[in-house]
C-alpha atoms as a PDB file:
ATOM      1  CA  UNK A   1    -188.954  50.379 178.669  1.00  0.00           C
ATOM      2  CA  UNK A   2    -189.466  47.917 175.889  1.00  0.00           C
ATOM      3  CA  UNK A   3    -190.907  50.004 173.776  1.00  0.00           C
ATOM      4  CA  UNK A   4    -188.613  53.320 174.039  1.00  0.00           C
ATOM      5  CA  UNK A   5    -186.266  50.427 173.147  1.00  0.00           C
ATOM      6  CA  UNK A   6    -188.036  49.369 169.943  1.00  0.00           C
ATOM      7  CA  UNK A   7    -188.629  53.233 169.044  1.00  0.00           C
ATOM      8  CA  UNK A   8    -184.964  53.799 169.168  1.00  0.00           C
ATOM      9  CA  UNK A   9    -184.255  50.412 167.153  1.00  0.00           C
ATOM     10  CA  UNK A  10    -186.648  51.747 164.406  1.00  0.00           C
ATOM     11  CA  UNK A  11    -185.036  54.803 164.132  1.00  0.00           C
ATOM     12  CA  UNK A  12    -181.659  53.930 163.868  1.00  0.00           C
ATOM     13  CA  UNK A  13    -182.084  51.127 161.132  1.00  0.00           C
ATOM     14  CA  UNK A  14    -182.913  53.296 158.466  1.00  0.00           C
ATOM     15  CA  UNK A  15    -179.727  55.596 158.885  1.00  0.00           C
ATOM     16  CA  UNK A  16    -177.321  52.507 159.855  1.00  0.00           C
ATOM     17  CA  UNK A  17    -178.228  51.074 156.602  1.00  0.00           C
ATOM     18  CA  UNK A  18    -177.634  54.178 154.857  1.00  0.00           C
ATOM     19  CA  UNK A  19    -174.824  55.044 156.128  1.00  0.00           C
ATOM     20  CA  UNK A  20    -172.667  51.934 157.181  1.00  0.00           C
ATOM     21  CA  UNK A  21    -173.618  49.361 154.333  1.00  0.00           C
ATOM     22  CA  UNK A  22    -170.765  47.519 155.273  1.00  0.00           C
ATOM     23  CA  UNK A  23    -171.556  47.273 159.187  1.00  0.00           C
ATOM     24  CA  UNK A  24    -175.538  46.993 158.243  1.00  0.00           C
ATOM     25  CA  UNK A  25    -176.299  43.637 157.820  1.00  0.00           C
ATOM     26  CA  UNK A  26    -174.517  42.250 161.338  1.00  0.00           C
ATOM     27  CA  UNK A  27    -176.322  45.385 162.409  1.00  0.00           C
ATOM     28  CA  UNK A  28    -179.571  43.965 161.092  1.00  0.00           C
ATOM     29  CA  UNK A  29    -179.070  40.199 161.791  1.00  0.00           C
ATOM     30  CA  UNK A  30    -178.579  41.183 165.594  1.00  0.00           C
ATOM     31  CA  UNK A  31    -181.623  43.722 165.607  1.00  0.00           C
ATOM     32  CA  UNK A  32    -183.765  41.217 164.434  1.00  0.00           C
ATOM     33  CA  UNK A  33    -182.735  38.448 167.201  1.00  0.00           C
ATOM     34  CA  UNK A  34    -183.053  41.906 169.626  1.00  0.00           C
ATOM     35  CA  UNK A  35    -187.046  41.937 168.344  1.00  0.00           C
ATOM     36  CA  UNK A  36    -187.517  38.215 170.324  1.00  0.00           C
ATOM     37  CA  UNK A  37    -186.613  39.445 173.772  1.00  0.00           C
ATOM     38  CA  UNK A  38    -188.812  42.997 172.874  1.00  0.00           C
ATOM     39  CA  UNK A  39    -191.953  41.197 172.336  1.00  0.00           C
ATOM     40  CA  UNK A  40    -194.489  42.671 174.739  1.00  0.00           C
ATOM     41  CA  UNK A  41    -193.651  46.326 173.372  1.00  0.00           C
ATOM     42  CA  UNK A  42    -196.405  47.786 171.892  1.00  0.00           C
ATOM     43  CA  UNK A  43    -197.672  45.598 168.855  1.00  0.00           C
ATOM     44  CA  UNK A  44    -197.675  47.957 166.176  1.00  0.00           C
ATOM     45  CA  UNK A  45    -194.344  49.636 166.600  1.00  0.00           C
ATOM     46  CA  UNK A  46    -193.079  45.684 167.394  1.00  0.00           C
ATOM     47  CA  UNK A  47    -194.431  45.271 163.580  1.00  0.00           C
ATOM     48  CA  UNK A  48    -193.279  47.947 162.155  1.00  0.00           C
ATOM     49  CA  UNK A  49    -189.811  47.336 163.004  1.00  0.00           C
ATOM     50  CA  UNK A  50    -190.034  44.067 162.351  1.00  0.00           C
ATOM     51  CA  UNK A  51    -190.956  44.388 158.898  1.00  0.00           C
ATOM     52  CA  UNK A  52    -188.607  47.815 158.326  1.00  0.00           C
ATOM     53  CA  UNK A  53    -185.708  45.081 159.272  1.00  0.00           C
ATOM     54  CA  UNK A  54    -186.648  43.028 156.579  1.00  0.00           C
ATOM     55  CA  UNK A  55    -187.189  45.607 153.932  1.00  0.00           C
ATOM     56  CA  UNK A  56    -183.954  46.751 155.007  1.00  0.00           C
ATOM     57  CA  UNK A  57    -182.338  43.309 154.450  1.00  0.00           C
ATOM     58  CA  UNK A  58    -183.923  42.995 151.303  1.00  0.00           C
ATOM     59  CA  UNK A  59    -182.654  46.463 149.870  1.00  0.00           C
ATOM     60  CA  UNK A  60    -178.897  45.769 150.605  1.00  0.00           C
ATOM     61  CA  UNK A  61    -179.540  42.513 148.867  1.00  0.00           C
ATOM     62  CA  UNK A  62    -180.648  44.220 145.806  1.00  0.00           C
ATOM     63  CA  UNK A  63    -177.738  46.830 146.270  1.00  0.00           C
ATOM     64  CA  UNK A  64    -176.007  43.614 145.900  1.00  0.00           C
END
């Protein structure tokens, strides 16, 4: 279950961010407290959300 979770977080973030730039980082900040309680998910899609969160983060900085 954790991990149909996590697949569903990764595939929202990208489109959140794109389009709701306004809503996207409290959408971000709260996915990446969400990643704590998902740990035990598969490892590699547990990483590569958690480092599509902050490269998501990072890019609305820049857009900044």
């Amino acid at each position: 279950m954790k991990t149909v979770k996590l697949a569903d977080l990764y595939d929202n973030t990208g489109s959140i961010v794109k389009h709701d730039p306004t809503f996207a980082p409290l959408y971000l900040q709260e996915k990446a407290e969400t990643l704590e309680v998902l740990r035990g998910a598969d490892q590699i899609l547990w990483d590569m959300t958690y480092e599509k969160i902050g490269n998501e983060a990072l890019s609305l900085g820049a857009a900044a």
